[in-house]
C-alpha atoms as a PDB file:
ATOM      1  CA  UNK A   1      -5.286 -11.526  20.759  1.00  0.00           C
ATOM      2  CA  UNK A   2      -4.994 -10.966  17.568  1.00  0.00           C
ATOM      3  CA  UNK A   3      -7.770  -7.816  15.979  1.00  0.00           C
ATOM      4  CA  UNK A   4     -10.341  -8.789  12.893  1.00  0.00           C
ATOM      5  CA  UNK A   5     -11.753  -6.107  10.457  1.00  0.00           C
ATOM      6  CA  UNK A   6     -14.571  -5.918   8.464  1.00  0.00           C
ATOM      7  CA  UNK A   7     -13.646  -5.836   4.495  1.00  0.00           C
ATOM      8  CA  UNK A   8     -16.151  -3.159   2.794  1.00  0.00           C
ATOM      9  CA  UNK A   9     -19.069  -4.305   0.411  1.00  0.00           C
ATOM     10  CA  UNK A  10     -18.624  -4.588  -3.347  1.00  0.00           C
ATOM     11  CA  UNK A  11     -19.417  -1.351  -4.985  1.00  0.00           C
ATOM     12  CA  UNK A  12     -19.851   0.797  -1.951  1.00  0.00           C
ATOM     13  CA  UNK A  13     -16.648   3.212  -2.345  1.00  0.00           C
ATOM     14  CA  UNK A  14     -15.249   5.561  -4.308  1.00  0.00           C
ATOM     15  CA  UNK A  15     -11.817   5.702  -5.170  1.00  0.00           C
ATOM     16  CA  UNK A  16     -10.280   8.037  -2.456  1.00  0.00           C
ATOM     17  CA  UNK A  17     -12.790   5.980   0.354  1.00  0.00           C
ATOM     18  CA  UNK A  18     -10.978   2.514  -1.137  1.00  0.00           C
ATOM     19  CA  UNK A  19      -7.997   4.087  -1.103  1.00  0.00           C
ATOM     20  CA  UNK A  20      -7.755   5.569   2.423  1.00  0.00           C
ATOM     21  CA  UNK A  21      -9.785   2.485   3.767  1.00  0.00           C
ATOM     22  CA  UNK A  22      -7.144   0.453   2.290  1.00  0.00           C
ATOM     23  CA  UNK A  23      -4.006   3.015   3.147  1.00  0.00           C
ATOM     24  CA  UNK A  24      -5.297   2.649   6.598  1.00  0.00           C
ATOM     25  CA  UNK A  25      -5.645  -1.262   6.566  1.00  0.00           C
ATOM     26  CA  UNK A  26      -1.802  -1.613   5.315  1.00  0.00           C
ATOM     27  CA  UNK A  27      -0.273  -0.786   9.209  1.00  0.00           C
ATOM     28  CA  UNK A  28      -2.784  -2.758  11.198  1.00  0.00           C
ATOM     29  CA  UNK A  29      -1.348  -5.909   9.054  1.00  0.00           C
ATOM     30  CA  UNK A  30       1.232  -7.723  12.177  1.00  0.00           C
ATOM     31  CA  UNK A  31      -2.106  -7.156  13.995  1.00  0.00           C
ATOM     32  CA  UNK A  32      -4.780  -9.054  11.722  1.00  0.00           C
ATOM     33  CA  UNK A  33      -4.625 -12.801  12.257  1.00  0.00           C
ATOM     34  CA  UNK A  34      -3.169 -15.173  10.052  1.00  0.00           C
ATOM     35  CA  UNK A  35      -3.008 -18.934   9.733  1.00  0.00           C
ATOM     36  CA  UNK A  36      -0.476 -20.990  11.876  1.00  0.00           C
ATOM     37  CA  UNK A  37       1.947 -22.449  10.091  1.00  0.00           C
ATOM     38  CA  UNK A  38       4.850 -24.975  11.062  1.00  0.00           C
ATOM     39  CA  UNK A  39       7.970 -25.593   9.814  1.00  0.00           C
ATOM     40  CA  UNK A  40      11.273 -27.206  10.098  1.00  0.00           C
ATOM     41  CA  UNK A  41      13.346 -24.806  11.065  1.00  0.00           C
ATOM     42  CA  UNK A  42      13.485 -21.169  12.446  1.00  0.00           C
ATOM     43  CA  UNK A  43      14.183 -19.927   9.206  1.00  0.00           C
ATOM     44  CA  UNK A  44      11.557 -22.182   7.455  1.00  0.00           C
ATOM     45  CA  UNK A  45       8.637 -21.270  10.003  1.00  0.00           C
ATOM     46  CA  UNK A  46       9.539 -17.101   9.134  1.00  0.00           C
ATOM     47  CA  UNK A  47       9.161 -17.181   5.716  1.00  0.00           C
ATOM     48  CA  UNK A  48       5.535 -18.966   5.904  1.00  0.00           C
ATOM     49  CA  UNK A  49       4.517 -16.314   8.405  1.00  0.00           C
ATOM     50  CA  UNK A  50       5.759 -13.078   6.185  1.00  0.00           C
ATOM     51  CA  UNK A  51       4.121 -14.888   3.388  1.00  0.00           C
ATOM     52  CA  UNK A  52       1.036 -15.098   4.719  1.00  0.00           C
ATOM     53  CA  UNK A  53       1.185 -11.712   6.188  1.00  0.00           C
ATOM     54  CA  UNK A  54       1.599 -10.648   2.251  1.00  0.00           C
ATOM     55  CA  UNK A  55      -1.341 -12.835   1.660  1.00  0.00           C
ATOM     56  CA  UNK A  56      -3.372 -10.501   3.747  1.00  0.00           C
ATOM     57  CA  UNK A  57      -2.261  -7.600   1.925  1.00  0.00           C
ATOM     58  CA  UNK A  58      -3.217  -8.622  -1.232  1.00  0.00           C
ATOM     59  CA  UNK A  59      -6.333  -9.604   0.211  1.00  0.00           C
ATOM     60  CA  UNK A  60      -7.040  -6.001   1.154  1.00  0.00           C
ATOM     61  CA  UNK A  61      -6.242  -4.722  -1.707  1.00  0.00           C
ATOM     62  CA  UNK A  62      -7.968  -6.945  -3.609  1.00  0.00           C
ATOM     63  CA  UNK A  63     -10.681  -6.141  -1.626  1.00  0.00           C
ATOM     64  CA  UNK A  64     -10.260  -2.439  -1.701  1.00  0.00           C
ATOM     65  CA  UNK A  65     -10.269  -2.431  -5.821  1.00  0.00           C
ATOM     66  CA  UNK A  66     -13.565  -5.122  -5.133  1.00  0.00           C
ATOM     67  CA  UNK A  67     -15.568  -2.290  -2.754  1.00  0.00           C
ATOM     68  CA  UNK A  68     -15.361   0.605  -6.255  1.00  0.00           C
ATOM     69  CA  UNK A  69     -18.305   1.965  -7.008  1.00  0.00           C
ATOM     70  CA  UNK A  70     -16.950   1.905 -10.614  1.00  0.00           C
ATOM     71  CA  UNK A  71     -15.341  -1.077 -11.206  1.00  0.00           C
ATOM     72  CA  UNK A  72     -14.184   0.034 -14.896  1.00  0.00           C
ATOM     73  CA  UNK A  73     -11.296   1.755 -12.118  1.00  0.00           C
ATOM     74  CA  UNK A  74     -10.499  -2.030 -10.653  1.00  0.00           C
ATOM     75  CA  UNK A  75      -7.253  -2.375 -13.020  1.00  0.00           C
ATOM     76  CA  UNK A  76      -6.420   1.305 -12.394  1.00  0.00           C
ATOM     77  CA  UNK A  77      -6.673   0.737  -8.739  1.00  0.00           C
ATOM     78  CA  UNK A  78      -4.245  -2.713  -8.936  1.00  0.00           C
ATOM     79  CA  UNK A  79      -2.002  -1.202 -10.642  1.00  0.00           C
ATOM     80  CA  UNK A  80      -1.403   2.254  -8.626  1.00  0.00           C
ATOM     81  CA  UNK A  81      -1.213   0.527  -5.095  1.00  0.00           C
ATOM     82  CA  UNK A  82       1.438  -1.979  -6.752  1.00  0.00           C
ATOM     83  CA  UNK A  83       1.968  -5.059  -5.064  1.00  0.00           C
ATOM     84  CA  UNK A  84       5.347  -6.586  -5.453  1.00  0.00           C
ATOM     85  CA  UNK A  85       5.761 -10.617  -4.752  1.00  0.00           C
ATOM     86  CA  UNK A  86       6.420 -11.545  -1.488  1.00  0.00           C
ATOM     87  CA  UNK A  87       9.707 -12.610  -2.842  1.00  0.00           C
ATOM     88  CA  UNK A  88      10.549  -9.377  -3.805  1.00  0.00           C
ATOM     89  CA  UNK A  89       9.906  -7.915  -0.494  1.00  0.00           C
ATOM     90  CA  UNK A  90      12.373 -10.396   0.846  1.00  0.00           C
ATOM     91  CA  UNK A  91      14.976  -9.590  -1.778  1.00  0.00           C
ATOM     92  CA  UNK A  92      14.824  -5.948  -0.812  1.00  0.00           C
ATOM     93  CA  UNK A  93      15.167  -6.524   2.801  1.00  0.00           C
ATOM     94  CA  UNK A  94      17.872  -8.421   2.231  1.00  0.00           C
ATOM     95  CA  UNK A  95      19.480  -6.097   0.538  1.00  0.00           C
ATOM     96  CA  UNK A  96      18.429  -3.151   2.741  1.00  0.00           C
ATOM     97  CA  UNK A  97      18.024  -4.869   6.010  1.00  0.00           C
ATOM     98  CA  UNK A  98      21.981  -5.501   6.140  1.00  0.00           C
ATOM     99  CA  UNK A  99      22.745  -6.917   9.934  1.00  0.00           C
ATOM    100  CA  UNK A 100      19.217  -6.779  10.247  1.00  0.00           C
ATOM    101  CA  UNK A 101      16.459  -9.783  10.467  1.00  0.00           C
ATOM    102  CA  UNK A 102      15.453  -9.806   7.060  1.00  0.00           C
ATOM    103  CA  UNK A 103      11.829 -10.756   7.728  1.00  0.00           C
ATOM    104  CA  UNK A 104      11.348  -8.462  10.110  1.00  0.00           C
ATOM    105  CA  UNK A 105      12.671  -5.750   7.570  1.00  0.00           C
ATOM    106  CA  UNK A 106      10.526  -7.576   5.141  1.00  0.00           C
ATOM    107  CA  UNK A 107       7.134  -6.985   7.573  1.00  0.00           C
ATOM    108  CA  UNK A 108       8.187  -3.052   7.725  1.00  0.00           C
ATOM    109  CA  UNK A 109       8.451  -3.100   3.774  1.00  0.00           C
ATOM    110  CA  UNK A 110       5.431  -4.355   3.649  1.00  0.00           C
ATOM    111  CA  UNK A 111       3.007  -2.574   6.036  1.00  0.00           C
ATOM    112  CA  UNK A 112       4.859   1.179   5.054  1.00  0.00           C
ATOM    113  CA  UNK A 113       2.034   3.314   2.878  1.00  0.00           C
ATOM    114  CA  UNK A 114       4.964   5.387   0.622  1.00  0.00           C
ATOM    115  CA  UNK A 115       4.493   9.196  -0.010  1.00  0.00           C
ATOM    116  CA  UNK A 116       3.786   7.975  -3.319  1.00  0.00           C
ATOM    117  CA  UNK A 117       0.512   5.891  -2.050  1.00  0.00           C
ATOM    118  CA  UNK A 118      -0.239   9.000   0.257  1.00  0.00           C
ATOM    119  CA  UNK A 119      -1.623  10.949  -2.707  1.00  0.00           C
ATOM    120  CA  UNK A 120      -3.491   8.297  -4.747  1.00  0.00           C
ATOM    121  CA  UNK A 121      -7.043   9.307  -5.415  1.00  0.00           C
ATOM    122  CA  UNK A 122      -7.320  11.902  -2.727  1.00  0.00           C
ATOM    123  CA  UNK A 123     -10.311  13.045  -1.412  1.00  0.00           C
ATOM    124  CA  UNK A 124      -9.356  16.893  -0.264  1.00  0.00           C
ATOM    125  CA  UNK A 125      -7.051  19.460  -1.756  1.00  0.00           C
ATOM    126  CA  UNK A 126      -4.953  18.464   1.694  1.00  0.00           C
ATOM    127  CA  UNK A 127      -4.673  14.995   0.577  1.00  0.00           C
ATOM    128  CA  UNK A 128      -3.035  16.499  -3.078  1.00  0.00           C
ATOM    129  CA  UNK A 129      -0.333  18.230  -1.702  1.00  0.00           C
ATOM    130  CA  UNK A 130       2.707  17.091  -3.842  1.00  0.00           C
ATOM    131  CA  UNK A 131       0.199  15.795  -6.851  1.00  0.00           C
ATOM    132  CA  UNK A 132       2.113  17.356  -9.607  1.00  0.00           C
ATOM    133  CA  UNK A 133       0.555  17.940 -13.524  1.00  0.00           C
ATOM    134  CA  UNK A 134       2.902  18.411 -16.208  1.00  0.00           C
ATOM    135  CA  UNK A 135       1.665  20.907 -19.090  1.00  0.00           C
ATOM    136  CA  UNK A 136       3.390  22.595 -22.446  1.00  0.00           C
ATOM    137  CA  UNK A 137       4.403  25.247 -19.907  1.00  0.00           C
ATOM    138  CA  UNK A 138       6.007  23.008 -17.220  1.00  0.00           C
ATOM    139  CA  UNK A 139       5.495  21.129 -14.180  1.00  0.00           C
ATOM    140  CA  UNK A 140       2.915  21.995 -11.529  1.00  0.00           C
ATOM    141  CA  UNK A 141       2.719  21.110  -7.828  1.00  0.00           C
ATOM    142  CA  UNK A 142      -0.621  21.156  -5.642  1.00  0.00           C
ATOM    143  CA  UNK A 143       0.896  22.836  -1.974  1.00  0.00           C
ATOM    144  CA  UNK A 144      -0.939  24.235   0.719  1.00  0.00           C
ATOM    145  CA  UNK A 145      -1.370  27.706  -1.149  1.00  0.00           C
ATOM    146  CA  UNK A 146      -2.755  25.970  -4.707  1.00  0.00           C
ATOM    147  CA  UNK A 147      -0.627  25.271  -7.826  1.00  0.00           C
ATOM    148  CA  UNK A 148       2.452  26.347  -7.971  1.00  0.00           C
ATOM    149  CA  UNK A 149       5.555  26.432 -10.866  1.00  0.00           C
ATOM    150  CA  UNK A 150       7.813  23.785 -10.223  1.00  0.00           C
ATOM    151  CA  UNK A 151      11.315  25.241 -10.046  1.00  0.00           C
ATOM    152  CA  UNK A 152      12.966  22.658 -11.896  1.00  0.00           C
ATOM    153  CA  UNK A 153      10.586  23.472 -15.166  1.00  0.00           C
ATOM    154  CA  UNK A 154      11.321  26.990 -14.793  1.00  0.00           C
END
Protein backbone atom coordinates (compact mmCIF):
# COMPACT_ATOMS: atom_id res chain seq x y z
CA UNK A 1 0.00 0.00 0.00
CA UNK A 2 1.05 2.88 -1.10
CA UNK A 3 1.94 5.87 2.12
CA UNK A 4 0.01 9.52 2.05
CA UNK A 5 1.51 12.70 3.72
CA UNK A 6 0.16 15.62 4.97
CA UNK A 7 1.35 18.89 2.84
CA UNK A 8 2.06 21.81 5.54
CA UNK A 9 -0.32 24.93 5.87
CA UNK A 10 0.26 28.14 3.92
CA UNK A 11 2.47 30.43 5.83
CA UNK A 12 3.43 28.16 8.65
CA UNK A 13 7.34 27.66 7.83
CA UNK A 14 10.29 29.26 7.58
CA UNK A 15 12.67 28.75 5.00
CA UNK A 16 15.05 26.04 6.48
CA UNK A 17 11.52 24.14 8.00
CA UNK A 18 10.20 24.27 4.03
CA UNK A 19 13.27 23.33 3.00
CA UNK A 20 14.07 20.25 5.14
CA UNK A 21 10.25 19.34 5.12
CA UNK A 22 10.55 19.35 1.49
CA UNK A 23 14.36 17.76 1.29
CA UNK A 24 12.80 15.06 3.29
CA UNK A 25 9.59 14.62 1.08
CA UNK A 26 11.90 14.23 -2.23
CA UNK A 27 12.96 10.22 -1.23
CA UNK A 28 9.60 9.08 0.02
CA UNK A 29 8.37 9.99 -3.75
CA UNK A 30 8.17 5.88 -5.41
CA UNK A 31 6.27 5.60 -2.08
CA UNK A 32 3.45 8.41 -2.34
CA UNK A 33 0.60 7.29 -4.57
CA UNK A 34 -0.01 8.37 -7.90
CA UNK A 35 -2.75 8.02 -10.47
CA UNK A 36 -3.04 4.78 -12.63
CA UNK A 37 -2.39 5.25 -15.88
CA UNK A 38 -2.65 2.86 -19.04
CA UNK A 39 -1.00 2.70 -22.03
CA UNK A 40 -0.20 0.93 -25.16
CA UNK A 41 2.81 -0.39 -24.69
CA UNK A 42 5.50 -1.14 -21.98
CA UNK A 43 7.33 1.73 -22.94
CA UNK A 44 4.19 3.99 -23.25
CA UNK A 45 2.71 2.93 -19.71
CA UNK A 46 6.60 4.01 -18.07
CA UNK A 47 6.76 7.26 -19.20
CA UNK A 48 3.10 8.21 -17.78
CA UNK A 49 4.15 6.73 -14.46
CA UNK A 50 7.72 8.77 -14.15
CA UNK A 51 5.68 11.67 -15.27
CA UNK A 52 3.41 11.62 -12.79
CA UNK A 53 5.90 10.74 -10.20
CA UNK A 54 7.51 14.32 -11.36
CA UNK A 55 4.07 15.66 -10.96
CA UNK A 56 4.31 14.90 -7.32
CA UNK A 57 7.48 16.57 -6.98
CA UNK A 58 6.53 19.66 -8.20
CA UNK A 59 3.62 19.40 -6.14
CA UNK A 60 5.82 19.36 -3.04
CA UNK A 61 7.69 21.85 -3.91
CA UNK A 62 5.16 23.91 -4.87
CA UNK A 63 3.81 23.27 -1.75
CA UNK A 64 6.92 23.74 0.24
CA UNK A 65 7.48 27.50 -1.36
CA UNK A 66 3.26 27.73 -0.54
CA UNK A 67 3.85 26.77 3.51
CA UNK A 68 6.68 30.32 3.81
CA UNK A 69 5.98 32.35 6.35
CA UNK A 70 7.28 35.10 3.99
CA UNK A 71 6.08 34.56 0.81
CA UNK A 72 8.16 37.64 -0.73
CA UNK A 73 10.91 34.26 -0.53
CA UNK A 74 8.31 32.05 -2.85
CA UNK A 75 10.40 32.90 -6.19
CA UNK A 76 13.66 32.57 -4.22
CA UNK A 77 12.57 29.25 -2.97
CA UNK A 78 11.47 27.97 -6.84
CA UNK A 79 14.26 28.89 -8.09
CA UNK A 80 17.02 27.35 -5.55
CA UNK A 81 15.33 23.80 -5.37
CA UNK A 82 15.29 23.90 -9.38
CA UNK A 83 13.03 21.69 -11.00
CA UNK A 84 14.03 20.51 -14.39
CA UNK A 85 11.10 19.10 -16.90
CA UNK A 86 10.35 15.73 -16.65
CA UNK A 87 11.78 15.54 -20.07
CA UNK A 88 14.92 16.58 -19.00
CA UNK A 89 15.19 14.04 -16.36
CA UNK A 90 14.65 11.49 -19.05
CA UNK A 91 17.26 13.00 -21.34
CA UNK A 92 19.82 12.73 -18.59
CA UNK A 93 19.10 9.23 -17.77
CA UNK A 94 19.42 8.41 -21.01
CA UNK A 95 22.44 9.69 -21.31
CA UNK A 96 23.74 8.54 -17.90
CA UNK A 97 21.73 5.46 -17.42
CA UNK A 98 23.70 3.72 -20.44
CA UNK A 99 22.58 -0.24 -20.36
CA UNK A 100 20.43 0.85 -17.76
CA UNK A 101 16.37 1.25 -17.68
CA UNK A 102 16.18 4.74 -18.34
CA UNK A 103 13.09 5.38 -16.22
CA UNK A 104 14.23 3.75 -13.53
CA UNK A 105 17.48 5.97 -13.73
CA UNK A 106 15.07 8.72 -14.37
CA UNK A 107 13.07 7.91 -10.75
CA UNK A 108 16.72 7.97 -8.95
CA UNK A 109 17.39 11.45 -10.71
CA UNK A 110 14.55 12.54 -9.49
CA UNK A 111 14.07 11.57 -5.81
CA UNK A 112 18.25 12.32 -5.11
CA UNK A 113 18.41 15.72 -2.72
CA UNK A 114 22.15 16.96 -4.29
CA UNK A 115 24.86 18.30 -1.85
CA UNK A 116 23.93 21.40 -3.43
CA UNK A 117 20.11 21.18 -2.01
CA UNK A 118 21.71 19.85 1.34
CA UNK A 119 22.74 23.38 2.33
CA UNK A 120 19.82 25.55 1.14
CA UNK A 121 18.46 27.68 3.92
CA UNK A 122 19.91 25.74 6.78
CA UNK A 123 18.73 25.87 10.03
CA UNK A 124 22.13 25.04 12.23
CA UNK A 125 25.74 25.90 11.68
CA UNK A 126 25.82 21.80 10.99
CA UNK A 127 23.49 22.18 8.20
CA UNK A 128 26.17 25.11 6.60
CA UNK A 129 29.00 23.08 6.38
CA UNK A 130 30.32 23.68 2.78
CA UNK A 131 28.17 27.19 2.49
CA UNK A 132 30.94 29.20 1.09
CA UNK A 133 30.95 33.45 0.97
CA UNK A 134 33.15 35.06 -1.37
CA UNK A 135 34.68 38.54 -0.11
CA UNK A 136 37.51 41.19 -1.54
CA UNK A 137 39.84 38.89 0.42
CA UNK A 138 38.76 35.49 -1.01
CA UNK A 139 36.58 32.63 -0.64
CA UNK A 140 35.27 31.35 2.68
CA UNK A 141 33.96 27.92 3.71
CA UNK A 142 31.60 27.22 6.86
CA UNK A 143 33.34 23.56 8.31
CA UNK A 144 32.90 22.03 11.48
CA UNK A 145 35.55 24.42 13.20
CA UNK A 146 33.83 27.93 11.67
CA UNK A 147 35.06 29.84 8.57
CA UNK A 148 37.83 28.95 7.10
CA UNK A 149 40.23 30.40 3.91
CA UNK A 150 39.53 28.54 0.99
CA UNK A 151 42.82 27.26 -0.41
CA UNK A 152 42.12 27.91 -3.86
CA UNK A 153 41.70 31.93 -3.02
CA UNK A 154 44.81 31.84 -1.18
Amino acid sequence: MKDTIAVPSPMSMSCNQAASWYRTMIPLIPKLPVRIYTGDYEHELACKEFKAYWATKSMLRLAAAHALIEQELANEFLTKFHLWSAEEHLGLAYIVGRGKNVFRCAMDILTDVTERERHFYPGTVGESIGMKCHTPDGIYVVTAEGWIKEADSL
